[in-house]
PDB file of N, CA and C in Angstrom:
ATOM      1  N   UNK A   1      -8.821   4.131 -15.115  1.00  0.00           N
ATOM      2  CA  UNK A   1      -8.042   4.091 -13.892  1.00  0.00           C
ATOM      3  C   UNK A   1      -8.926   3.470 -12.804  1.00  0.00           C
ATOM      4  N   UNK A   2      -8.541   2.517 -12.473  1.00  0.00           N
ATOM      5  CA  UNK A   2      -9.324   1.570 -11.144  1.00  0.00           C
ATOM      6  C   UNK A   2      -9.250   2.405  -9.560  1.00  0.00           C
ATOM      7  N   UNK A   3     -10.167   2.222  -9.017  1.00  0.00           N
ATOM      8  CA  UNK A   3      -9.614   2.908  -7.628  1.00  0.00           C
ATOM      9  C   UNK A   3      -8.811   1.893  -7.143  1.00  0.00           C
ATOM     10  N   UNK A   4      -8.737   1.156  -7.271  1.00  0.00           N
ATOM     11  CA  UNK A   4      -7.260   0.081  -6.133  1.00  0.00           C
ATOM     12  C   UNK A   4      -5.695   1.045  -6.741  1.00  0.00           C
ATOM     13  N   UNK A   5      -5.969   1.188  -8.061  1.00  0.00           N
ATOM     14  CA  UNK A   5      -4.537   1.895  -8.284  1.00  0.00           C
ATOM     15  C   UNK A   5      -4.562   3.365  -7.468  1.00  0.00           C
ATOM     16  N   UNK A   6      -5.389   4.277  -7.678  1.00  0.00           N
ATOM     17  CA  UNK A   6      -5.954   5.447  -7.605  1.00  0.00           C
ATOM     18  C   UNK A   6      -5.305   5.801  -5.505  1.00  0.00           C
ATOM     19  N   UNK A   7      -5.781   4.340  -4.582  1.00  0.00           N
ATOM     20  CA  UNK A   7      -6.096   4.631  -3.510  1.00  0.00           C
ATOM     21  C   UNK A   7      -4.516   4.040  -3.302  1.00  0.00           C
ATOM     22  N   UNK A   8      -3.996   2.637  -3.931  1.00  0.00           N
ATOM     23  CA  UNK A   8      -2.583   2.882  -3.623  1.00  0.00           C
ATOM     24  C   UNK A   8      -1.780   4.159  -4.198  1.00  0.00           C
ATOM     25  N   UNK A   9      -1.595   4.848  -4.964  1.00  0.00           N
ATOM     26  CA  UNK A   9      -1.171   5.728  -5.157  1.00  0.00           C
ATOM     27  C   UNK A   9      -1.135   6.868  -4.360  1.00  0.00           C
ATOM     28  N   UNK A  10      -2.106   7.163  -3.789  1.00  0.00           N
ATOM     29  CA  UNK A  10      -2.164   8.167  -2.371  1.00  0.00           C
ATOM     30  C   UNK A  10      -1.967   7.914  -1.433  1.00  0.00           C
ATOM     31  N   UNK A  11      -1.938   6.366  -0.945  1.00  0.00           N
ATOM     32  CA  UNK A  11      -1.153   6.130   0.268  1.00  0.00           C
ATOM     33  C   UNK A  11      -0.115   5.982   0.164  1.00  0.00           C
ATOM     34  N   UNK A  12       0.681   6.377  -0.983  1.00  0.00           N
ATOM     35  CA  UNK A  12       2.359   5.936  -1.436  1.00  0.00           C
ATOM     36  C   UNK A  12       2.513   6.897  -1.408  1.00  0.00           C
ATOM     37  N   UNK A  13       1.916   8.389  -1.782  1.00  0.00           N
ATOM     38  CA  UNK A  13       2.115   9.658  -2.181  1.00  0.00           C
ATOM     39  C   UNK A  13       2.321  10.308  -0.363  1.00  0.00           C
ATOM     40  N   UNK A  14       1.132  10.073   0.147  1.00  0.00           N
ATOM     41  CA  UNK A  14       1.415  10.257   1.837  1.00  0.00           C
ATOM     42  C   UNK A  14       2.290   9.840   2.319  1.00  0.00           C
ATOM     43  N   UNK A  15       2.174   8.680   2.799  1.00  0.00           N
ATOM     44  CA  UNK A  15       3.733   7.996   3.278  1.00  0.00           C
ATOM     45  C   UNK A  15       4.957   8.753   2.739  1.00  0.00           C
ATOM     46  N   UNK A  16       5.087   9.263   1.388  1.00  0.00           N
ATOM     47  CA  UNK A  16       6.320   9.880   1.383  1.00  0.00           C
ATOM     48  C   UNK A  16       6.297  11.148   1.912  1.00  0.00           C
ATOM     49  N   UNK A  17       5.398  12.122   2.025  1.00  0.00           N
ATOM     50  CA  UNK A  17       4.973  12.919   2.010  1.00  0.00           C
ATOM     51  C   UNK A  17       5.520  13.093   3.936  1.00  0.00           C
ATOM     52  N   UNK A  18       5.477  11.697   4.616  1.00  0.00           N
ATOM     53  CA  UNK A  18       5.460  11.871   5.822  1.00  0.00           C
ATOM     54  C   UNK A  18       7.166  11.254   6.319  1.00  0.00           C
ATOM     55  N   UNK A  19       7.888  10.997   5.172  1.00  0.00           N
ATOM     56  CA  UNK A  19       9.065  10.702   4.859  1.00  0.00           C
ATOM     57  C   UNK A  19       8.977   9.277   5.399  1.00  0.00           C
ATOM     58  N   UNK A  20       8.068   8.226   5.532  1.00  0.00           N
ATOM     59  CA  UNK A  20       7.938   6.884   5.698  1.00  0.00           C
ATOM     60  C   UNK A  20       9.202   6.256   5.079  1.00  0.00           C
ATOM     61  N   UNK A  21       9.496   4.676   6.126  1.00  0.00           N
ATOM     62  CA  UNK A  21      10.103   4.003   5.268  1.00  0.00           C
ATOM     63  C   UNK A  21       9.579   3.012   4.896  1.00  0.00           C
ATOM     64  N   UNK A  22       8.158   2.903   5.238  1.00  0.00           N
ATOM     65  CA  UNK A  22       7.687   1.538   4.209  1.00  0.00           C
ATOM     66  C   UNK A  22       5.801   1.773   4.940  1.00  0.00           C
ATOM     67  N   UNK A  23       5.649   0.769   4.717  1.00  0.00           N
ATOM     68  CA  UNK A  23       3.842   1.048   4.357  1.00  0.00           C
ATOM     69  C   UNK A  23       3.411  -0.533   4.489  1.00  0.00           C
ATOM     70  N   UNK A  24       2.661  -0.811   5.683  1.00  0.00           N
ATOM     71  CA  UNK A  24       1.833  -2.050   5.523  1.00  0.00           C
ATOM     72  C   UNK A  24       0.887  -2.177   5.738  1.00  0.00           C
ATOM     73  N   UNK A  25       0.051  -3.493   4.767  1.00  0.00           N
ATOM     74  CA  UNK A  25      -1.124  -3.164   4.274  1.00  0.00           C
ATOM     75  C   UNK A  25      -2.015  -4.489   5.014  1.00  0.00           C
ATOM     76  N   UNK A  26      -2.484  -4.472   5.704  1.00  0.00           N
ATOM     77  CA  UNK A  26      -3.175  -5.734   6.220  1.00  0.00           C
ATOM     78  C   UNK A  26      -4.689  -6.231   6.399  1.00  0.00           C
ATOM     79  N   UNK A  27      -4.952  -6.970   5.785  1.00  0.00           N
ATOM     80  CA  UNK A  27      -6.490  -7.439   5.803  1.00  0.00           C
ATOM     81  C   UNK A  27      -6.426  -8.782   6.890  1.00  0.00           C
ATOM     82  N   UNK A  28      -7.259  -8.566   8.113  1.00  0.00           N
ATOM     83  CA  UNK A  28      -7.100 -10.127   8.960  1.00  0.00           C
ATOM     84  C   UNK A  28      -8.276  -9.668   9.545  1.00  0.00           C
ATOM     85  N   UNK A  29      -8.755 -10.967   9.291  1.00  0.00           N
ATOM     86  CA  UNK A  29     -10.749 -11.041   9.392  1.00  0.00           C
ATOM     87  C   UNK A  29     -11.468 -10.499   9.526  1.00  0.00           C
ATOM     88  N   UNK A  30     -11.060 -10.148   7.745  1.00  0.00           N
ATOM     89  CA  UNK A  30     -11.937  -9.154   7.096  1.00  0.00           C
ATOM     90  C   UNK A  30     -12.142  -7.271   7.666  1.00  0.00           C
ATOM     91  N   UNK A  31     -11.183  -7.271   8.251  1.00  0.00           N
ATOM     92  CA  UNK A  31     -10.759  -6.119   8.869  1.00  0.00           C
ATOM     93  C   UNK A  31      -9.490  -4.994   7.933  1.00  0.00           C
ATOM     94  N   UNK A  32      -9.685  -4.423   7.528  1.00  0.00           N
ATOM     95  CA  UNK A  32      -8.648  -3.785   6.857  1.00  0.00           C
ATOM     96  C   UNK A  32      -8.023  -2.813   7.610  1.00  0.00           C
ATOM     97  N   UNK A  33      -6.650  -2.806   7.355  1.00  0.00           N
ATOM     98  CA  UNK A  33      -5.813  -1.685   8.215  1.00  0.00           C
ATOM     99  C   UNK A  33      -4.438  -1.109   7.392  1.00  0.00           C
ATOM    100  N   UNK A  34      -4.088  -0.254   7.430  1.00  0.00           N
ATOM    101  CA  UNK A  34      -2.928   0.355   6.673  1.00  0.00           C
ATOM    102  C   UNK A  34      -2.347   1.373   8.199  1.00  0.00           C
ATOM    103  N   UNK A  35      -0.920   0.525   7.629  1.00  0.00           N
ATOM    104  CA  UNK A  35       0.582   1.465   8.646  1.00  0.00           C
ATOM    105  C   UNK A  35       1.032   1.904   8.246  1.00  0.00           C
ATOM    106  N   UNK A  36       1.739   3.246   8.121  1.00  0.00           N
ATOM    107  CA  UNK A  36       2.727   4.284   7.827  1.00  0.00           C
ATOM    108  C   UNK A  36       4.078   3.787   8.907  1.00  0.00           C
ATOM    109  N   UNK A  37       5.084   3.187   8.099  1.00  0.00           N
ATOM    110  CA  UNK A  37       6.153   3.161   9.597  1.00  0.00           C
ATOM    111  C   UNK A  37       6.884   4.537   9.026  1.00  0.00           C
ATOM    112  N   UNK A  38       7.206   5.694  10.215  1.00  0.00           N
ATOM    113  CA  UNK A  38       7.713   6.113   9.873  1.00  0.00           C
ATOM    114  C   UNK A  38       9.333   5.662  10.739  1.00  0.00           C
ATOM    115  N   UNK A  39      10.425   6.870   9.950  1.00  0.00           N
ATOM    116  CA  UNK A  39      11.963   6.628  10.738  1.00  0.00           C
ATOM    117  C   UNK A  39      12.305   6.956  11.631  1.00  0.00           C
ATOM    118  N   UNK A  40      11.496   7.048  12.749  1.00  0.00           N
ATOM    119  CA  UNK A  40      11.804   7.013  14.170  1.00  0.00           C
ATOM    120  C   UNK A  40      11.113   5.805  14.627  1.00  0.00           C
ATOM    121  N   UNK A  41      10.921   5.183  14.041  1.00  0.00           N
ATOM    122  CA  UNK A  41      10.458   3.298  14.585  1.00  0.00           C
ATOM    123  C   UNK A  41       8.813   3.381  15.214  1.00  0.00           C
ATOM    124  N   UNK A  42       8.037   4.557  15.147  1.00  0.00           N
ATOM    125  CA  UNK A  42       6.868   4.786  15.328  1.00  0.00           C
ATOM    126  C   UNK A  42       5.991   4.200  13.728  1.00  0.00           C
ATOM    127  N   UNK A  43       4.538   4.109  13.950  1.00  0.00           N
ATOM    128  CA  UNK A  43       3.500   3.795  12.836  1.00  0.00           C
ATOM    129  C   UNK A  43       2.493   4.982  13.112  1.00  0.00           C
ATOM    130  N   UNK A  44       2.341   5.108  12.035  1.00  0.00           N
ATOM    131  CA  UNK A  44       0.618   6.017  12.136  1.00  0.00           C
ATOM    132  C   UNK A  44      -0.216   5.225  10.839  1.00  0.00           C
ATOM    133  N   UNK A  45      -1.104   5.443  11.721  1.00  0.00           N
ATOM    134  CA  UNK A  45      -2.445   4.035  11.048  1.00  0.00           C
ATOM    135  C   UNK A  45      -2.990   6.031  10.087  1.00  0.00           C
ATOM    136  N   UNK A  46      -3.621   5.219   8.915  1.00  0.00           N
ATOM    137  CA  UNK A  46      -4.231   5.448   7.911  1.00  0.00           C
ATOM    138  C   UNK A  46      -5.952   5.157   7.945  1.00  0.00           C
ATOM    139  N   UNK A  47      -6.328   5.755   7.254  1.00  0.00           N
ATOM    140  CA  UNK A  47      -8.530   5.556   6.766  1.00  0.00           C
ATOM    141  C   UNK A  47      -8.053   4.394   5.796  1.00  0.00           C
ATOM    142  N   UNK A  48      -8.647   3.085   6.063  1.00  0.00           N
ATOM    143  CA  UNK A  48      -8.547   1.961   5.351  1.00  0.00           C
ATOM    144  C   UNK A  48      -9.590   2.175   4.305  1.00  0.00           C
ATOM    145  N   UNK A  49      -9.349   1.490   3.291  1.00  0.00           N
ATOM    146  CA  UNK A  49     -10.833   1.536   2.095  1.00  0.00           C
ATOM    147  C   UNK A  49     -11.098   0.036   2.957  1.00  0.00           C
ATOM    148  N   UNK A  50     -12.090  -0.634   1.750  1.00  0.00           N
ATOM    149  CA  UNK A  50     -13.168  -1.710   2.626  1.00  0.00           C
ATOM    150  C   UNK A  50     -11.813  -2.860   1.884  1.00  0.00           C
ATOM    151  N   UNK A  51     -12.198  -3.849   2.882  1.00  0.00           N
ATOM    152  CA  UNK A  51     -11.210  -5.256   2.707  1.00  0.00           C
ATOM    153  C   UNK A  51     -10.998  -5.576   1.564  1.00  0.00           C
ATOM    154  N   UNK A  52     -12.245  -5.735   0.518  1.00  0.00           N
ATOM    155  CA  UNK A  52     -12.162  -5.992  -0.987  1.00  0.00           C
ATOM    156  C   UNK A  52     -11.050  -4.943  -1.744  1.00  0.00           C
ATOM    157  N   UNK A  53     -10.783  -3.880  -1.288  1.00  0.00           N
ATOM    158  CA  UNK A  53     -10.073  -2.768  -2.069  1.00  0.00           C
ATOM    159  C   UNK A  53      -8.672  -2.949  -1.870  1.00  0.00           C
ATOM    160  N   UNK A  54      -8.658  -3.680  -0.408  1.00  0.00           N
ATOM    161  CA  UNK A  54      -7.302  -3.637  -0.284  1.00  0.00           C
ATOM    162  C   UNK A  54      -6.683  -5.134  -0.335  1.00  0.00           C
ATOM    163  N   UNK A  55      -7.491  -6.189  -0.364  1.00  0.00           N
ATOM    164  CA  UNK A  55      -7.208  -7.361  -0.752  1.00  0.00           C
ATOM    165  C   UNK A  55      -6.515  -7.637  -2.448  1.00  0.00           C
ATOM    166  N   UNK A  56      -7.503  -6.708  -3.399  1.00  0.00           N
ATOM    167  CA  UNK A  56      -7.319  -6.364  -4.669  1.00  0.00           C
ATOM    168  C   UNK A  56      -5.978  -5.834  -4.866  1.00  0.00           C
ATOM    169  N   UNK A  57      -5.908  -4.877  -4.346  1.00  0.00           N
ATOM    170  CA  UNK A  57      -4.424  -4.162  -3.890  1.00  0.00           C
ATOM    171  C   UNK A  57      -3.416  -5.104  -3.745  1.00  0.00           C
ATOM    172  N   UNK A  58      -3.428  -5.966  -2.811  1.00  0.00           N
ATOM    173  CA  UNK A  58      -2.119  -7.149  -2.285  1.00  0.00           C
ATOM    174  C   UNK A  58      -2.192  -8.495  -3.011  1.00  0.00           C
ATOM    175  N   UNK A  59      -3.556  -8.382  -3.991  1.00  0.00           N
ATOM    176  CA  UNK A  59      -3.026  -9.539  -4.769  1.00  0.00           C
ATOM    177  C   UNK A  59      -2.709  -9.183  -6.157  1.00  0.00           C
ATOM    178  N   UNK A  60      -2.701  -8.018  -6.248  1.00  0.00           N
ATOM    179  CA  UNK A  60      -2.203  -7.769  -7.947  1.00  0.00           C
ATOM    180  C   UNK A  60      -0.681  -7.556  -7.368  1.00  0.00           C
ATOM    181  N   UNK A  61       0.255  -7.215  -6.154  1.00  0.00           N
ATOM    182  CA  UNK A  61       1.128  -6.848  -5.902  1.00  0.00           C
ATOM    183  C   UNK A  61       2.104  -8.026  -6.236  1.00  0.00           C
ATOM    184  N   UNK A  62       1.377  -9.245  -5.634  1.00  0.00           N
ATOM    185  CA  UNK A  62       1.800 -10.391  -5.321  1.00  0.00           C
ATOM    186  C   UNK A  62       1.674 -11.471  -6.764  1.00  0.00           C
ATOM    187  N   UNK A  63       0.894 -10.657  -7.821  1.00  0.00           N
ATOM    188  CA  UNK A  63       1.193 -11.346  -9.084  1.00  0.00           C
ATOM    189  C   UNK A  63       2.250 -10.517  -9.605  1.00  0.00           C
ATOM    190  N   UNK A  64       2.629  -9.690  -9.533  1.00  0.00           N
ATOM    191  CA  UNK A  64       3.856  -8.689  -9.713  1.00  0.00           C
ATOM    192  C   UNK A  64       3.500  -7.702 -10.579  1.00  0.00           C
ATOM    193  N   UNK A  65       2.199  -6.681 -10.156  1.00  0.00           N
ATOM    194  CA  UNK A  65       1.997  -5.604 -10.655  1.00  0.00           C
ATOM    195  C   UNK A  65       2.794  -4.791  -9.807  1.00  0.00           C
ATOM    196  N   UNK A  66       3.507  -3.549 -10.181  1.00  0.00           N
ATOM    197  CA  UNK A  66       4.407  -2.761  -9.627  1.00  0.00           C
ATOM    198  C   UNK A  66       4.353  -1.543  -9.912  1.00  0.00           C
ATOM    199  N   UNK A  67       2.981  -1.367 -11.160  1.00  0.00           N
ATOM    200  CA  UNK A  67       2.881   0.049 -11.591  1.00  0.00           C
ATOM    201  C   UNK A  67       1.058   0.316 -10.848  1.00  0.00           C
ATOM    202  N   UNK A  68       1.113   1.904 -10.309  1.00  0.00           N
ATOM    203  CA  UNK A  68      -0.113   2.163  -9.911  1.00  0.00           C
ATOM    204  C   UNK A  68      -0.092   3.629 -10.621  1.00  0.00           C
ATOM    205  N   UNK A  69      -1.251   4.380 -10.709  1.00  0.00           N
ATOM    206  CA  UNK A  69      -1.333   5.993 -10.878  1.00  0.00           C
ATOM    207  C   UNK A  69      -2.630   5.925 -10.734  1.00  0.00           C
ATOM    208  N   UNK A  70      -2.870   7.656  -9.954  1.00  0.00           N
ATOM    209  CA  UNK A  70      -4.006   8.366  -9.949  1.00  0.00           C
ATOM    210  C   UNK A  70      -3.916   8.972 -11.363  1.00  0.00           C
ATOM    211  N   UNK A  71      -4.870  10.346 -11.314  1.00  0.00           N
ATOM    212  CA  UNK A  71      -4.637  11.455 -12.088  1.00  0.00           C
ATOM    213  C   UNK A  71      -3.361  12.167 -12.403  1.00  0.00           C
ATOM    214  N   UNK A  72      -3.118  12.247 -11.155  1.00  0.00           N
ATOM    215  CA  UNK A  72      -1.509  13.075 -10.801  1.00  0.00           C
ATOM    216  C   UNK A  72      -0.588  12.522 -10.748  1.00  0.00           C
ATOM    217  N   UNK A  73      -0.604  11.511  -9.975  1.00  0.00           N
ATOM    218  CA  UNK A  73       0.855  10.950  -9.743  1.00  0.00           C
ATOM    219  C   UNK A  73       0.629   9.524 -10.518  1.00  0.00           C
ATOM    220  N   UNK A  74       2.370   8.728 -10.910  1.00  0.00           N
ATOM    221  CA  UNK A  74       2.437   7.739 -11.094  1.00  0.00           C
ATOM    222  C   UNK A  74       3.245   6.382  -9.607  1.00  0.00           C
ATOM    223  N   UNK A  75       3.116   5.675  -9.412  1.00  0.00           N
ATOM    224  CA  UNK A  75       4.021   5.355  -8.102  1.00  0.00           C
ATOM    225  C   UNK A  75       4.460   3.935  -9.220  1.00  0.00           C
ATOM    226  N   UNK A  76       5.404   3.612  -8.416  1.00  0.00           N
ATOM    227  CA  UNK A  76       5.856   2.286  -9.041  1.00  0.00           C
ATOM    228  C   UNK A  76       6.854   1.195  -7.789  1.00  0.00           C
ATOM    229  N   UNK A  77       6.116   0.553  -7.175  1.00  0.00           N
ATOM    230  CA  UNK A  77       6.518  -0.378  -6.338  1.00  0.00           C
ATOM    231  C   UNK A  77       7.771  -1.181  -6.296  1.00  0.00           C
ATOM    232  N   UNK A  78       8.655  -0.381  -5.538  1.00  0.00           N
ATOM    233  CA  UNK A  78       9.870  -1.310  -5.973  1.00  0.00           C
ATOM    234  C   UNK A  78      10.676  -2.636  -5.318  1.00  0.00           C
ATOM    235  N   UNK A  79      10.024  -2.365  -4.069  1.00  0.00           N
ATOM    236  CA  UNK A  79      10.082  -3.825  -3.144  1.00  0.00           C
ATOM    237  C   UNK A  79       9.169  -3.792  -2.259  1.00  0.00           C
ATOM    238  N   UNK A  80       8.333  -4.875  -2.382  1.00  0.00           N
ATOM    239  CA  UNK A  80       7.120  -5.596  -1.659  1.00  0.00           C
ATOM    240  C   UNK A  80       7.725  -6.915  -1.074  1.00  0.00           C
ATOM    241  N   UNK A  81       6.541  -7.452   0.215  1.00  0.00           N
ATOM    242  CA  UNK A  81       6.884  -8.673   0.304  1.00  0.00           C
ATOM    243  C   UNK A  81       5.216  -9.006   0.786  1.00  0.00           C
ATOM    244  N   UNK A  82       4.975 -10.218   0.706  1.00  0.00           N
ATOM    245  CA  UNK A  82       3.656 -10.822   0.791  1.00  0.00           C
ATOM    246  C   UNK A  82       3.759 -12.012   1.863  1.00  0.00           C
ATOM    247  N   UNK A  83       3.404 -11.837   2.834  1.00  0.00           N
ATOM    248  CA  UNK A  83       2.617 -12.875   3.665  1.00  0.00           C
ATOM    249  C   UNK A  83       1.265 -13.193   3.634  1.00  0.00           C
ATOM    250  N   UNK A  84       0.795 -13.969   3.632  1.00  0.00           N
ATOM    251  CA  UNK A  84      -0.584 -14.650   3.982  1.00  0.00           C
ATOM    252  C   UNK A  84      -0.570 -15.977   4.762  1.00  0.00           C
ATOM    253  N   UNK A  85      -1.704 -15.600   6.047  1.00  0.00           N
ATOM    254  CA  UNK A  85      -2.230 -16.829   6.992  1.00  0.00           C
ATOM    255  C   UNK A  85      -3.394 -17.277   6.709  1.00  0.00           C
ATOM    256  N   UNK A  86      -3.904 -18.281   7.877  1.00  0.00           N
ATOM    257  CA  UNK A  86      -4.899 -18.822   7.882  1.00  0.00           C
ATOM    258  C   UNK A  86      -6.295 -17.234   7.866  1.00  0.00           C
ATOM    259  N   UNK A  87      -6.379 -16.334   8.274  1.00  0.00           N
ATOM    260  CA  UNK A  87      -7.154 -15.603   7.889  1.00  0.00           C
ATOM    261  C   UNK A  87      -7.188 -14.267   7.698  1.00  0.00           C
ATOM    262  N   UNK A  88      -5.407 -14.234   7.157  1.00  0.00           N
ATOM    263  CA  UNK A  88      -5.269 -12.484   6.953  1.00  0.00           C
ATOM    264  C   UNK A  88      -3.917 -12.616   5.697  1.00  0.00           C
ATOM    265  N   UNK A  89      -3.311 -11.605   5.586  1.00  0.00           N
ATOM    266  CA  UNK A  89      -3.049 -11.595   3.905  1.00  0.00           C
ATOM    267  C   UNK A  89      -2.215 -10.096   4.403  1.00  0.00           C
ATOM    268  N   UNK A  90      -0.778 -10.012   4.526  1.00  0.00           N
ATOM    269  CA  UNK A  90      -0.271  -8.520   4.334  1.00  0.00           C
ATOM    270  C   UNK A  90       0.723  -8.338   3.301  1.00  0.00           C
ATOM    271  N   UNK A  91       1.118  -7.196   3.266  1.00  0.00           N
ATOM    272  CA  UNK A  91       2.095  -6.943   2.130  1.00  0.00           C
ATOM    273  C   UNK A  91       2.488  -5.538   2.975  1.00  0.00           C
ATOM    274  N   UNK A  92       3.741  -6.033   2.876  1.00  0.00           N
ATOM    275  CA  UNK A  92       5.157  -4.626   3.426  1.00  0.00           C
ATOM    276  C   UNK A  92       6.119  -3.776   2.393  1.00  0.00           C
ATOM    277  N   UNK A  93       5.564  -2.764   2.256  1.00  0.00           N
ATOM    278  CA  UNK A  93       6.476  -2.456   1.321  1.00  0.00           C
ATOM    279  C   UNK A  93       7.247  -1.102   1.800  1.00  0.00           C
ATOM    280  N   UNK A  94       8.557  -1.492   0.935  1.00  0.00           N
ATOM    281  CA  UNK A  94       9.525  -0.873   1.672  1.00  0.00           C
ATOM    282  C   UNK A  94      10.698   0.364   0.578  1.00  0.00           C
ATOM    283  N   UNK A  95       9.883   0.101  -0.351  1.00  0.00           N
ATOM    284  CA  UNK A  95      10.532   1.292  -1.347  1.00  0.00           C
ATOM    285  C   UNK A  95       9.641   1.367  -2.613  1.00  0.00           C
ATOM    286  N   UNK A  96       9.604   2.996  -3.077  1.00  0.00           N
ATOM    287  CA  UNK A  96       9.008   2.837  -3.801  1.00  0.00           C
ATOM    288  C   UNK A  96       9.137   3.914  -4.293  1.00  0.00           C
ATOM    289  N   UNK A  97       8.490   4.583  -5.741  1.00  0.00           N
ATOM    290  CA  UNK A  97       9.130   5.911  -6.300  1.00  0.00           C
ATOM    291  C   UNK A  97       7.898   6.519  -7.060  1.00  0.00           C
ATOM    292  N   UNK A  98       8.100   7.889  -7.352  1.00  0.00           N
ATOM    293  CA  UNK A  98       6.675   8.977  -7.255  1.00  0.00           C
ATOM    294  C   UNK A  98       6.846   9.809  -8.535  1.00  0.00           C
ATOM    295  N   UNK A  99       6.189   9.662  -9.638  1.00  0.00           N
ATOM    296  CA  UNK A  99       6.018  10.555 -10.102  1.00  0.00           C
ATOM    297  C   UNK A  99       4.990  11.600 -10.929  1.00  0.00           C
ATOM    298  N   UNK A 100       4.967  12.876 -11.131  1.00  0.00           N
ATOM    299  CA  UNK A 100       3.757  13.272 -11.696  1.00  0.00           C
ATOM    300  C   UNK A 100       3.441  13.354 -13.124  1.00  0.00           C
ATOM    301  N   UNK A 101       1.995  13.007 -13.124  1.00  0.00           N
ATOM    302  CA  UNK A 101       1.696  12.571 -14.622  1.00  0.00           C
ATOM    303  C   UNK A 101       1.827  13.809 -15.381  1.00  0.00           C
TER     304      UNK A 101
END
């Protein structure tokens, strides 16, 4: 089990946990950041891992990996979308489903 799966999996597990409707993940120069939107149109920012973890993260998304698991849980990505600029790279995702191993 890789930690890129391990660390998306707990921020999928939170976010629901906080009844989120989607989760974005953004690396822009070399800065990593993760949003919780929740459904009152507010965000709460997240402990980012380092840029490499979460770059890893948004490009296996964007080759169309859709399955992640920790120990406990399994998550499985059911709609993503991928932007990338001249020096940042996000991915929005906006549904997704939880279960335990």
């Amino acid at each position: 089990m890789a930690a890129h799966d391990m660390f998306l999996a707990m921020i999928l597990v939170n976010a629901k946990r906080e009844e989120a409707k989607g989760v974005v993940l953004t690396v822009e120069n070399s800065k990593s950041r993760i949003d919780v939107l929740l459904l009152d149109g507010s965000s709460k920012p997240l402990t980012p891992p380092q840029p490499e973890v979460l770059v890893k993260i948004i490009d296996l998304l964007e080759d169309g990996q859709r399955a992640f698991s920790s120990s406990v849980f399994a998550v499985e990505v059911e709609a993503v979308k991928i932007q990338r600029g001249p020096s940042s790279v996000q991915a929005s995702i906006s549904d997704w489903s939880i279960e335990h191993n």
